[in-house]
Protein backbone atom coordinates (compact mmCIF):
# COMPACT_ATOMS: atom_id res chain seq x y z
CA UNK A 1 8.78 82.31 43.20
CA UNK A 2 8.62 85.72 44.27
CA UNK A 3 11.76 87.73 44.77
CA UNK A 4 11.96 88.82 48.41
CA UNK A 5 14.79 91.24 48.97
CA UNK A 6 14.58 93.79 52.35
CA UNK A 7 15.15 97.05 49.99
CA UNK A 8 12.39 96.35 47.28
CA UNK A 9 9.04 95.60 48.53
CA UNK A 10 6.81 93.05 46.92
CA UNK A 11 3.57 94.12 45.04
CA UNK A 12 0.30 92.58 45.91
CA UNK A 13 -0.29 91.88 42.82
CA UNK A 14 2.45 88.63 43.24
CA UNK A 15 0.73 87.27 46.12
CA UNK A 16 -1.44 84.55 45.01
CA UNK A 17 -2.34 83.59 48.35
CA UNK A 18 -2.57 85.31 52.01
CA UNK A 19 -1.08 82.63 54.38
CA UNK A 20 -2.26 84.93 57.07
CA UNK A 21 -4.18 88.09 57.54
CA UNK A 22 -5.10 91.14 60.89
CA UNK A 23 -5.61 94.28 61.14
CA UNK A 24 -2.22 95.08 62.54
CA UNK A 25 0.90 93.38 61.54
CA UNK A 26 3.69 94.03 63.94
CA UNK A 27 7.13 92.80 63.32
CA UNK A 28 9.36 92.21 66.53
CA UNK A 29 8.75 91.03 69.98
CA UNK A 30 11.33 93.78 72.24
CA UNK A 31 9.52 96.24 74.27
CA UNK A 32 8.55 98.67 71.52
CA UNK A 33 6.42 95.65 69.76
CA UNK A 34 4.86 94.59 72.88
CA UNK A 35 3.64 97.62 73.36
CA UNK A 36 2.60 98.36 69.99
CA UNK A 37 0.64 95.36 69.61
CA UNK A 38 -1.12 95.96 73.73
CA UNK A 39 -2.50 99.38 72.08
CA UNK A 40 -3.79 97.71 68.79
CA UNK A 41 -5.51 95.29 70.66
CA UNK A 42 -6.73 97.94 73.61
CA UNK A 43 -8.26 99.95 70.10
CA UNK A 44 -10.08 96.81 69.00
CA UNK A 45 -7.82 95.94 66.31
CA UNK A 46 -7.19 92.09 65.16
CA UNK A 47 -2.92 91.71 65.92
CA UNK A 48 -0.90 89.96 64.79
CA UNK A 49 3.29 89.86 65.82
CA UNK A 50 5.75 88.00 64.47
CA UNK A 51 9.31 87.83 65.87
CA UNK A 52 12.34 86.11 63.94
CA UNK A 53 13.24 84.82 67.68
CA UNK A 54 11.71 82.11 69.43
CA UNK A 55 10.57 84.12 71.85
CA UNK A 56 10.48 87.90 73.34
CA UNK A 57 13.49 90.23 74.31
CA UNK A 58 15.37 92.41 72.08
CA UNK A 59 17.62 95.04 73.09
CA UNK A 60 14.70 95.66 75.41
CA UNK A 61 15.36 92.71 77.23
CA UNK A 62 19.39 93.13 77.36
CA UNK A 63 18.84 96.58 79.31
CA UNK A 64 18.31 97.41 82.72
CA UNK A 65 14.79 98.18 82.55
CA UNK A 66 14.86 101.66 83.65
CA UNK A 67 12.52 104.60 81.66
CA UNK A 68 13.50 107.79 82.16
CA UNK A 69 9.84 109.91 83.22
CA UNK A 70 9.02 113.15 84.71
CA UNK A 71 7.03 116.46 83.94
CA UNK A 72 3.57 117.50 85.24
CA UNK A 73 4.79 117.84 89.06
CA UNK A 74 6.66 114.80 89.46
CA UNK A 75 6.21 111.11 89.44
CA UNK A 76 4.50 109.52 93.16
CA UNK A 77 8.86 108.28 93.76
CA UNK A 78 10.12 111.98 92.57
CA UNK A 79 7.63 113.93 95.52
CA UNK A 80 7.89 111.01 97.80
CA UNK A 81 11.46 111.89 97.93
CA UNK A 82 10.80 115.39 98.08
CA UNK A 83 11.49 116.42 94.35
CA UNK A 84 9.21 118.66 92.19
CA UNK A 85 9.37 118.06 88.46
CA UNK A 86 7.96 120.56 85.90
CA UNK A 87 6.54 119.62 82.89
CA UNK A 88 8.68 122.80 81.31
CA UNK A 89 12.30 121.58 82.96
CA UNK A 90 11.20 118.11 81.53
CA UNK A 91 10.56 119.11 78.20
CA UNK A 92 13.45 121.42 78.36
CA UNK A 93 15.46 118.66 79.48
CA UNK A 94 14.60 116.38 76.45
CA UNK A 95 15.27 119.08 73.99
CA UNK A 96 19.19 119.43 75.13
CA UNK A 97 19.65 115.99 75.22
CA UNK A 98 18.55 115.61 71.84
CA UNK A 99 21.32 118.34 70.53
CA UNK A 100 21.09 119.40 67.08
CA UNK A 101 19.82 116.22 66.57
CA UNK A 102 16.32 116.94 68.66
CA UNK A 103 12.85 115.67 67.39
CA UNK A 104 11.40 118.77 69.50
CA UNK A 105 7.61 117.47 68.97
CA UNK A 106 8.34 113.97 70.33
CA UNK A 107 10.26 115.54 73.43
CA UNK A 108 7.10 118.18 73.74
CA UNK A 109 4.53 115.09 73.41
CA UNK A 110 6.43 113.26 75.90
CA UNK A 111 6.98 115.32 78.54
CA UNK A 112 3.55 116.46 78.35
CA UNK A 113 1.89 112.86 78.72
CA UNK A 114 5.12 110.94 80.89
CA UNK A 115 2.99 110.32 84.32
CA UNK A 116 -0.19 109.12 82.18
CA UNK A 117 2.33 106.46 80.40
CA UNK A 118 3.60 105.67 84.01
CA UNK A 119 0.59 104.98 85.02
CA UNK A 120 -0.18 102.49 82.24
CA UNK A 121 3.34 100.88 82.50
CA UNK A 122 2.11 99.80 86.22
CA UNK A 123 -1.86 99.30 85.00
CA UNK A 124 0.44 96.26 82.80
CA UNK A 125 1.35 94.83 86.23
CA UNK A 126 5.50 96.42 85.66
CA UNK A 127 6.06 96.94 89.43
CA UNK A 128 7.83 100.03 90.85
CA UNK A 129 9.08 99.79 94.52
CA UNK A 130 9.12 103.74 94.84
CA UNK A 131 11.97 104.69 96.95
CA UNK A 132 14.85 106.36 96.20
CA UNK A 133 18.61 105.67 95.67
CA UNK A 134 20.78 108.59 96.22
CA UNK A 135 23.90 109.08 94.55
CA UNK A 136 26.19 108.82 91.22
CA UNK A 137 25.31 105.50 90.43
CA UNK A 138 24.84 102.91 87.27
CA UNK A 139 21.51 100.92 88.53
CA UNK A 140 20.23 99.65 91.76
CA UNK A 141 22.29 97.23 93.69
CA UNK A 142 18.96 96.33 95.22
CA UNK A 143 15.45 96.80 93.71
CA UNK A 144 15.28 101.03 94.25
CA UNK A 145 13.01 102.49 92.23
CA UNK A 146 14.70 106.04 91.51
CA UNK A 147 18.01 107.42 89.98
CA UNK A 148 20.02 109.78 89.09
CA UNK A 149 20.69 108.72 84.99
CA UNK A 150 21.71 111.81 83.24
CA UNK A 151 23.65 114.98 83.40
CA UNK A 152 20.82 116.69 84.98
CA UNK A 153 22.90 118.48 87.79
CA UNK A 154 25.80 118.74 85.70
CA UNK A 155 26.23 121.81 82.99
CA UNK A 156 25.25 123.01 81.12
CA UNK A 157 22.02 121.36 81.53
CA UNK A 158 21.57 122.40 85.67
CA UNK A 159 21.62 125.97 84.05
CA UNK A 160 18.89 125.15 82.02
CA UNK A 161 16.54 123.15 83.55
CA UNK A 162 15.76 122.52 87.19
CA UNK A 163 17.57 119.43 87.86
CA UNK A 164 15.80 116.22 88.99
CA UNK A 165 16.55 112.13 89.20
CA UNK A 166 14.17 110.62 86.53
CA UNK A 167 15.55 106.76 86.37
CA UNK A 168 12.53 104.61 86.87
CA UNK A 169 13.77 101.46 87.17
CA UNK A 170 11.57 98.22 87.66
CA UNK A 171 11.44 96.64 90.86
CA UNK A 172 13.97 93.93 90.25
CA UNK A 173 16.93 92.92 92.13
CA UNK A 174 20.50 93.00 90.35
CA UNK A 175 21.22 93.74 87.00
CA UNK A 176 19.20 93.15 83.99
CA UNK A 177 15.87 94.10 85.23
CA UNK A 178 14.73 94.58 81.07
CA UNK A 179 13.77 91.07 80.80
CA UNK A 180 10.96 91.27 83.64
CA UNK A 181 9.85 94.51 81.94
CA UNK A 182 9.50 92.47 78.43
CA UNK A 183 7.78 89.55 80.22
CA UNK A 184 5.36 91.45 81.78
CA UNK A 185 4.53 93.94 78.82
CA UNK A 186 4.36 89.83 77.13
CA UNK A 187 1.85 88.82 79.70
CA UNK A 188 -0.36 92.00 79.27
CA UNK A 189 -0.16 91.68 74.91
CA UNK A 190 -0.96 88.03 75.01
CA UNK A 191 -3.90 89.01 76.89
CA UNK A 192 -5.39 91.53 75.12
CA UNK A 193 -5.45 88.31 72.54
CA UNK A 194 -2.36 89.57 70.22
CA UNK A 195 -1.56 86.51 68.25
CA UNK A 196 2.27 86.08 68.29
CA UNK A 197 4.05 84.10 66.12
CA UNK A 198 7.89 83.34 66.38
CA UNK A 199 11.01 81.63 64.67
CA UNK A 200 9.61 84.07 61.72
CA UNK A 201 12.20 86.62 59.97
CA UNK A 202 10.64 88.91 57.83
CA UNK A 203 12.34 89.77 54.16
CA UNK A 204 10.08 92.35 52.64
CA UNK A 205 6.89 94.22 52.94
CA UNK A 206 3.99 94.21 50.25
CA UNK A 207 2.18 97.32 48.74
CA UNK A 208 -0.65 98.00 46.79
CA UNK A 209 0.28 101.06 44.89
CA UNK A 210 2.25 103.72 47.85
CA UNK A 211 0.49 101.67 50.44
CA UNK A 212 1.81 99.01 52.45
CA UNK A 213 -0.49 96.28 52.82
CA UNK A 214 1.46 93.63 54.27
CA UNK A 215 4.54 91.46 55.02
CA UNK A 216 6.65 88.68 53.62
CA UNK A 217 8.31 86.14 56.67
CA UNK A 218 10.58 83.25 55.98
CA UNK A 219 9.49 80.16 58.23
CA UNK A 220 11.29 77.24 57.84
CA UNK A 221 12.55 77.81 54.69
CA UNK A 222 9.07 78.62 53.54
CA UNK A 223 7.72 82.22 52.54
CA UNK A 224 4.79 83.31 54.09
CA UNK A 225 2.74 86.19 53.10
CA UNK A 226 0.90 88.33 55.68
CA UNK A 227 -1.94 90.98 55.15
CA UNK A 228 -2.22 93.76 57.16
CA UNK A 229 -5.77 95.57 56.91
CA UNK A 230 -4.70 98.79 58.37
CA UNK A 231 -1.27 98.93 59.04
CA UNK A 232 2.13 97.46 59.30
CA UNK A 233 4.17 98.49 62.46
CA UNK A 234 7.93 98.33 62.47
CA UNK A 235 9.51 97.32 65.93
CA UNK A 236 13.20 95.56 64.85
CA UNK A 237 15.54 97.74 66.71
CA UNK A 238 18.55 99.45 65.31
CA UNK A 239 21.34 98.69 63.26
CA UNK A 240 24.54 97.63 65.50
CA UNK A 241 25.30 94.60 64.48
CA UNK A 242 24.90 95.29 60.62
CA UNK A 243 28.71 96.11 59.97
CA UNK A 244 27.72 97.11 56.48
CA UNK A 245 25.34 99.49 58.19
CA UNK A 246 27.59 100.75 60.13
CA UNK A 247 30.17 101.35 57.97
CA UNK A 248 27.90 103.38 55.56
CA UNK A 249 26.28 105.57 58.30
CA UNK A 250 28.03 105.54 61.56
CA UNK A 251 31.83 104.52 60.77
CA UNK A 252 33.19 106.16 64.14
CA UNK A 253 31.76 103.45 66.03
CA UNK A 254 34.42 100.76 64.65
CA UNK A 255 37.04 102.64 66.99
CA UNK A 256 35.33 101.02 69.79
CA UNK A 257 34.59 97.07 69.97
CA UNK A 258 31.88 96.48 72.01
CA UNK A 259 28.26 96.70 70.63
CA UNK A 260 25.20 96.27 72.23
CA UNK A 261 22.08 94.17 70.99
CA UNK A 262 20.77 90.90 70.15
CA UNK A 263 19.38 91.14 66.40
CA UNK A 264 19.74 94.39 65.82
CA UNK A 265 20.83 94.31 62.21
CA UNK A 266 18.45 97.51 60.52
CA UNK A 267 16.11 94.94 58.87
CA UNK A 268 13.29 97.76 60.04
CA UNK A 269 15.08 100.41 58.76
CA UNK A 270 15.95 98.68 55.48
CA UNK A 271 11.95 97.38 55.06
CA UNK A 272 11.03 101.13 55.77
CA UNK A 273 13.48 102.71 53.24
CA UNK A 274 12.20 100.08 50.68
CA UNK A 275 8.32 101.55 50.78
CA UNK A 276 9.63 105.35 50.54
CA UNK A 277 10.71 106.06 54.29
CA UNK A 278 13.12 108.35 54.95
CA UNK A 279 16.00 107.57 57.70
CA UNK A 280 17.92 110.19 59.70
CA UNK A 281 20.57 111.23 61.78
CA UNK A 282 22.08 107.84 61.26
CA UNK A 283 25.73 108.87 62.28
CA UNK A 284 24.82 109.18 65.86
CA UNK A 285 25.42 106.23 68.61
CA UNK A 286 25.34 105.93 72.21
CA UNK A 287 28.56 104.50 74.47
CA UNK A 288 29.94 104.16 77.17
CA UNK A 289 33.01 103.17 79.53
CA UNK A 290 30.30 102.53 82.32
CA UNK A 291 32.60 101.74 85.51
CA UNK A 292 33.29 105.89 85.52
CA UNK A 293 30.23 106.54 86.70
CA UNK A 294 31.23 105.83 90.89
CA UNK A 295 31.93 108.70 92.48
CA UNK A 296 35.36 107.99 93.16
CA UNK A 297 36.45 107.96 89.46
CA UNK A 298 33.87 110.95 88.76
CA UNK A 299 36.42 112.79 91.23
CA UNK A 300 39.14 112.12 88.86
CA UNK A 301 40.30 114.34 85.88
CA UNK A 302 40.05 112.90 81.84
CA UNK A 303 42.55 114.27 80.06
CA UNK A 304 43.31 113.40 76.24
CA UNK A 305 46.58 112.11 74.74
CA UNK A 306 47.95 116.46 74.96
CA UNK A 307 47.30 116.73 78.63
CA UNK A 308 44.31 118.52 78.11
CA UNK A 309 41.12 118.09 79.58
CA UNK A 310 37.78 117.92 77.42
CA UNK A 311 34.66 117.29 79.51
CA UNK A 312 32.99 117.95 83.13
CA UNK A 313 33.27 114.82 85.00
CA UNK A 314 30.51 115.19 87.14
CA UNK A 315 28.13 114.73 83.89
CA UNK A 316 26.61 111.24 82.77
CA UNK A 317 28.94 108.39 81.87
CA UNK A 318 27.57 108.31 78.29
CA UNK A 319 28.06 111.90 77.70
CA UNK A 320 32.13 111.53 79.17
CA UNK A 321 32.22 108.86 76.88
CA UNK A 322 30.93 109.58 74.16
CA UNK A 323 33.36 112.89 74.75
CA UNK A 324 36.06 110.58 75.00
CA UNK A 325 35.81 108.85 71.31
CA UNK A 326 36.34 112.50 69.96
CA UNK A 327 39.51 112.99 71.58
CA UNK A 328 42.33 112.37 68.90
CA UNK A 329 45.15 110.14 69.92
CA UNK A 330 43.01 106.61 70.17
CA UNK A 331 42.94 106.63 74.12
CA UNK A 332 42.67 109.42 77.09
CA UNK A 333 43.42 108.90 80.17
CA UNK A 334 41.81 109.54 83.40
CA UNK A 335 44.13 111.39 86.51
CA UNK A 336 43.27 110.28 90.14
CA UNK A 337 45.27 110.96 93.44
CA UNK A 338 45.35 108.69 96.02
CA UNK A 339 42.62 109.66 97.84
CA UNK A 340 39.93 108.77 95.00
CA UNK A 341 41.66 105.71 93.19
CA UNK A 342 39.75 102.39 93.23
CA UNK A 343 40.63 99.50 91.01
CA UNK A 344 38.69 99.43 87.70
CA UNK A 345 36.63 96.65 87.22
CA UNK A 346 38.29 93.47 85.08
CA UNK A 347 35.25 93.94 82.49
CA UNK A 348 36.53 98.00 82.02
CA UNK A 349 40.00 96.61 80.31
CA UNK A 350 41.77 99.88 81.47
CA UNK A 351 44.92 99.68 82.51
CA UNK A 352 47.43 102.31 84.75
CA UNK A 353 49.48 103.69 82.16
CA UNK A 354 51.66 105.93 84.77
CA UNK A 355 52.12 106.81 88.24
CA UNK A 356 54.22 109.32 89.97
CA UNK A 357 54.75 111.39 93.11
CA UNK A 358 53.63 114.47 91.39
CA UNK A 359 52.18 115.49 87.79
CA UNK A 360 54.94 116.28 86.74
CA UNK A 361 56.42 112.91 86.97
CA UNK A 362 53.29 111.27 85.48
CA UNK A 363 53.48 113.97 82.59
CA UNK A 364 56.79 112.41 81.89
CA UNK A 365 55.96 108.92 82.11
CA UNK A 366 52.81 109.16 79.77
CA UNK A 367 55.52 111.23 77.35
CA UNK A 368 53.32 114.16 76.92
CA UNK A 369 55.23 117.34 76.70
CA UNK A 370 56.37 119.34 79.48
CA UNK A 371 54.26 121.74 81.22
CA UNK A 372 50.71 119.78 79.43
CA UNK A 373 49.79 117.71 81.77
CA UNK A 374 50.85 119.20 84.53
CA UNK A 375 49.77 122.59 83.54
CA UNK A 376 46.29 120.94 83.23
CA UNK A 377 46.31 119.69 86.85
CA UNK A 378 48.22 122.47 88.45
CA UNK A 379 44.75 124.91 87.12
CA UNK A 380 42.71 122.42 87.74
CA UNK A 381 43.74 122.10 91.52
CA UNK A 382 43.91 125.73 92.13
CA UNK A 383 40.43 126.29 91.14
CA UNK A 384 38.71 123.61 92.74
CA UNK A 385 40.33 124.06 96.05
CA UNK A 386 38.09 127.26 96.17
CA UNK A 387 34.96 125.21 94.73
CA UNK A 388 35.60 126.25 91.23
CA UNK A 389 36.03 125.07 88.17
CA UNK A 390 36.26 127.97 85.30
CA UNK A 391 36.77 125.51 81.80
CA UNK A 392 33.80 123.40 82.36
CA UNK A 393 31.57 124.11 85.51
CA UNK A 394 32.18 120.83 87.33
CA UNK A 395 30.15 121.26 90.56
CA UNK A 396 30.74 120.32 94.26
CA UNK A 397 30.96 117.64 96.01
CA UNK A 398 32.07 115.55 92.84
CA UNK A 399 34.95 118.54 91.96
CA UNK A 400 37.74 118.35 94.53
CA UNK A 401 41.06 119.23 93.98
CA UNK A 402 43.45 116.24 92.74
CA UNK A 403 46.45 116.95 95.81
CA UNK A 404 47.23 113.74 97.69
CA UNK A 405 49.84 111.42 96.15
CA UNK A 406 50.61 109.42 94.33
CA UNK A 407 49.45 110.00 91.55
CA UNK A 408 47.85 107.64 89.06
CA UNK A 409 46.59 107.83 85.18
CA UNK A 410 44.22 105.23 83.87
CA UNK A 411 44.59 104.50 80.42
CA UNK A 412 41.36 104.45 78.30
CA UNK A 413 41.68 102.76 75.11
CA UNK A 414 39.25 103.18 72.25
CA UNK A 415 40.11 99.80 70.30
CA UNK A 416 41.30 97.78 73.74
CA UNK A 417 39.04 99.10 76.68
CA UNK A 418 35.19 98.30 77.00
CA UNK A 419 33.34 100.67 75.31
CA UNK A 420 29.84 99.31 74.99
CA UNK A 421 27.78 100.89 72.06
CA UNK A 422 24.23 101.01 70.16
CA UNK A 423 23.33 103.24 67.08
CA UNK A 424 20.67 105.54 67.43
CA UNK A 425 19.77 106.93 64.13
CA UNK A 426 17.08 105.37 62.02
CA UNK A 427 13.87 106.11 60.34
CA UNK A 428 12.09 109.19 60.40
CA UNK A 429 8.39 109.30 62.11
CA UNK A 430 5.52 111.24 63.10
CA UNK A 431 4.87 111.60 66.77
CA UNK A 432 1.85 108.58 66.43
CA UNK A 433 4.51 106.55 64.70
CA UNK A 434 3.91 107.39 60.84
CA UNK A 435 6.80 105.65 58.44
CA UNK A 436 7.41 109.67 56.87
CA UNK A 437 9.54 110.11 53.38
CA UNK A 438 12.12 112.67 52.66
CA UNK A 439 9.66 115.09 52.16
CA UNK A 440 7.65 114.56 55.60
CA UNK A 441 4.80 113.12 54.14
CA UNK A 442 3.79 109.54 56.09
CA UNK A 443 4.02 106.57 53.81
CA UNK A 444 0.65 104.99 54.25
CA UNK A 445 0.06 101.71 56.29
CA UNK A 446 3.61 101.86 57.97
CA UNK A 447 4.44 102.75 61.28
CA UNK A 448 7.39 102.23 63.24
CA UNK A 449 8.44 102.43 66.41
CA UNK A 450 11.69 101.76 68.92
CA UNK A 451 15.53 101.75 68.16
CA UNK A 452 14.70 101.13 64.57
CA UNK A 453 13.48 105.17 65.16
CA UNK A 454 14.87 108.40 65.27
CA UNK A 455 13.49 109.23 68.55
CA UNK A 456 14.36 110.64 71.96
CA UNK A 457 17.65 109.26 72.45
CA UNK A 458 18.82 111.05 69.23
CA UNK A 459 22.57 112.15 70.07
CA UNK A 460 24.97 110.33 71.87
CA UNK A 461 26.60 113.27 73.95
CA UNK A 462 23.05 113.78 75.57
CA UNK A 463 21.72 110.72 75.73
CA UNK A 464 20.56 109.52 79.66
CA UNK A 465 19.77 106.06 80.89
CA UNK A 466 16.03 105.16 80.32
CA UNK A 467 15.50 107.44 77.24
CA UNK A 468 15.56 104.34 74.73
CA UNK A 469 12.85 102.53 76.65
CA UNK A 470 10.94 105.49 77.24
CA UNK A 471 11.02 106.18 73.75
CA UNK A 472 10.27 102.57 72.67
CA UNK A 473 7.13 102.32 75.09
CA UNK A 474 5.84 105.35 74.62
CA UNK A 475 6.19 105.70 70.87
CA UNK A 476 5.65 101.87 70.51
CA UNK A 477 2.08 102.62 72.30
CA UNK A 478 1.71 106.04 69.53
CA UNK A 479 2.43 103.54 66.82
CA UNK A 480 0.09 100.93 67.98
CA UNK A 481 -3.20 103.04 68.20
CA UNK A 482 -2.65 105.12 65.00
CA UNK A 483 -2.19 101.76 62.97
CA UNK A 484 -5.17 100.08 64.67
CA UNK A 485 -6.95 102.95 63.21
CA UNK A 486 -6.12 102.72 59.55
């Protein structure tokens, strides 16, 4: 019996016989294999995918099937609405986003070649109703095309980069539009004749010397040993529900209690590291208290547990989040007058920790020490009655001075509240997908793709809504082709 283990790779040499053999082997069936395996099979390649699931979905599936595009003028929804889009304030974009964590050749690649892959997302029948939805909002209550889903007007990006919506969601009423997008990017794989195999969990990958050649899958208790003429492409998603993982590489996310994903337990990331692969920037993670996003709470002032405030509010709920979880204290708390209050959602877990007929009196209540709080607000108010906000540029019409009372402070809670998260680290690659080792050399006959990447989503105080499917698309497609080719 051959020893299968995810961080030691099997040598050829051990497999007596190949249960099953293409030219591409991808392994996973979210968005990022799909449309890995619709490119193999567009280059001519024999593909086959394997999925430990019994059917498509992924993270992929759990989202809500936006992808964040722009660049080269705007998309046909961006002009239609009367918004120009430059390839440089994309690009430029992209780069701050990705912080000192930035892949700058992926964001250049990307912004450069966004409206093609637009294009091909609709020639795979995803359908985009075009119009646009105005406003600070989370997705589409209806099936509206564009959005706002980043800090694009908010600093210091707007200073940057000509600001511009770039939320493409699919045309899909509600929430949860992902799992159309993964059905049809399904529909178009399946046929372009990628053979798809599921209820099949892979446990290592095979090599022939440096070169991967293949994979080992479990199937009902059974091994099965897969060869992969050209290349093997890695599509597994990240590592969020691997608390091992997690623990090792990104330990700040156990203040918060909430991850996001289906499978997404780093067996890609493992399989890559056990051929040679190198994986970065694995601290970094995306989350976010979503129900601040309305405008009414984006009004309101976050303050941590010293009365101070920490972030623009008018910025992208990840980004105030993600702000949030490095405030000391375990909670902050976010200050609201009576004009701008609306009851939190039940899902948000947030309760009101004080109230008071001025600041000062909800200073005292929360405890803080005199003349913190209140301090904070009296600034704060002074300012923004003349449209200005000197600590962190928040802009009109969100920044309005906090005057009406009573007064009200929401309590955020790190371990209590609901702070959805997903890691974003993972294994470093080429811009056409290449596996590449520690000392940026590719590992030959992997390729990987998707939230089992380091990609564009890369640090979780930039990250926008759409970047992790545009990523896993995109790249998914890079990884596709340049395996198909050997």
């Amino acid at each position: 019996m051959v020893d299968l283990s995810l961080h030691r790779p099997v040598s050829a040499s051990e497999v007596g016989n190949w249960d099953d053999t293409a030219d591409v082997v991808v392994i996973g069936f979210g968005a990022a294999g799909a449309c890995a395996a619709i490119e193999a099979a567009t280059e001519g390649a024999d593909v086959a995918l394997y999925e430990r699931g019994s059917g498509s979905g992924g993270a992929s599936a759990l989202s809500g099937g936006e992808i964040y595009i722009g660049g080269g003028g705007g998309t046909d929804a961006q002009r239609d609405a009367g918004f120009t889009d430059a390839t440089e304030d994309f690009e430029t974009y992209l780069k701050m986003a990705g912080g000192p964590c930035v892949n700058e050749a992926k964001c250049e690649i990307y912004a450069r070649e966004a409206l093609a892959h637009y294009d091909w997302l609709k020639a795979q029948g995803v359908p985009y109703r075009g119009n646009y939805a105005p406003g600070k909002i989370i997705e589409p209550a209806d099936d509206s095309t564009l959005i706002w889903s980043g800090s694009e007007a908010a600093a210091p990006f707007r200073d940057a980069a000509k600001p511009a919506p770039r939320g493409h969601v699919i045309r899909f009423t509600g929430w949860g539009g992902g799992r159309l997008l993964v059905d049809q990017l399904e529909q178009s794989a399946r046929a372009k004749g990628a053979r798809i195999t599921t209820d099949s969990t892979a446990r290592s990958l095979i090599v022939d010397g440096d070169r991967v050649v293949g994979a080992v899958f479990m199937e009902e208790g059974q091994p099965k040993f897969v060869r992969a003429r050209r290349g093997v492409v890695l599509a597994t998603g990240g590592f969020v529900m691997n608390e091992d993982m997690r623990r090792r590489y990104c330990p700040q996310t156990f203040l918060i209690s909430d991850p996001i994903g289906e499978r997404d337990d780093g067996t890609g990331i493992m399989l890559g590291m056990s051929a040679g692969g190198d994986a970065v920037h694995m601290d970094q993670f995306f989350t976010t208290c979503p129900w601040i996003i309305p405008a009414e709470q984006a009004h309101g002032v976050f303050v941590n547990t010293a009365g101070q405030r920490f972030i623009n509010e008018d910025c992208y709920h990840g980004r105030v989040s993600r702000t949030c979880i490095d405030q000391l204290g375990g909670k902050v708390y976010l200050l609201l007058d009576s004009a701008h209050f609306s009851q939190p959602a039940d899902f948000a877990r947030t309760d009101i920790a004080a109230t008071g007929e001025t600041w000062d009196e909800v200073e005292a209540e929360l405890g803080m020490a005199k003349c913190t709080l209140a301090a904070t607000m009296e600034f704060y108010n002074e300012h923004a009655a003349n449209g200005t906000d000197p600590r962190f540029d928040k802009q009109e019409p969100i920044l309005v001075p906090l005057d009406k009372g009573p007064y009200v402070a929401l309590e955020l809670n790190f371990e209590t509240s609901y702070f959805s998260f997903f890691t974003l680290g993972g294994l470093h690659t080429s811009v056409d997908g290449e596996v590449l080792d520690r000392g940026g050399s590719s590992v030959p006959g992997l390729f990987a793709a998707g939230r089992c990447t380091h990609g564009l989503p890369a640090w979780g105080h930039g990250y926008s809504s759409g970047l992790s499917l545009a990523d896993c698309t995109f790249f998914g497609r890079q990884a596709g082709r340049k395996a198909s080719h050997g």
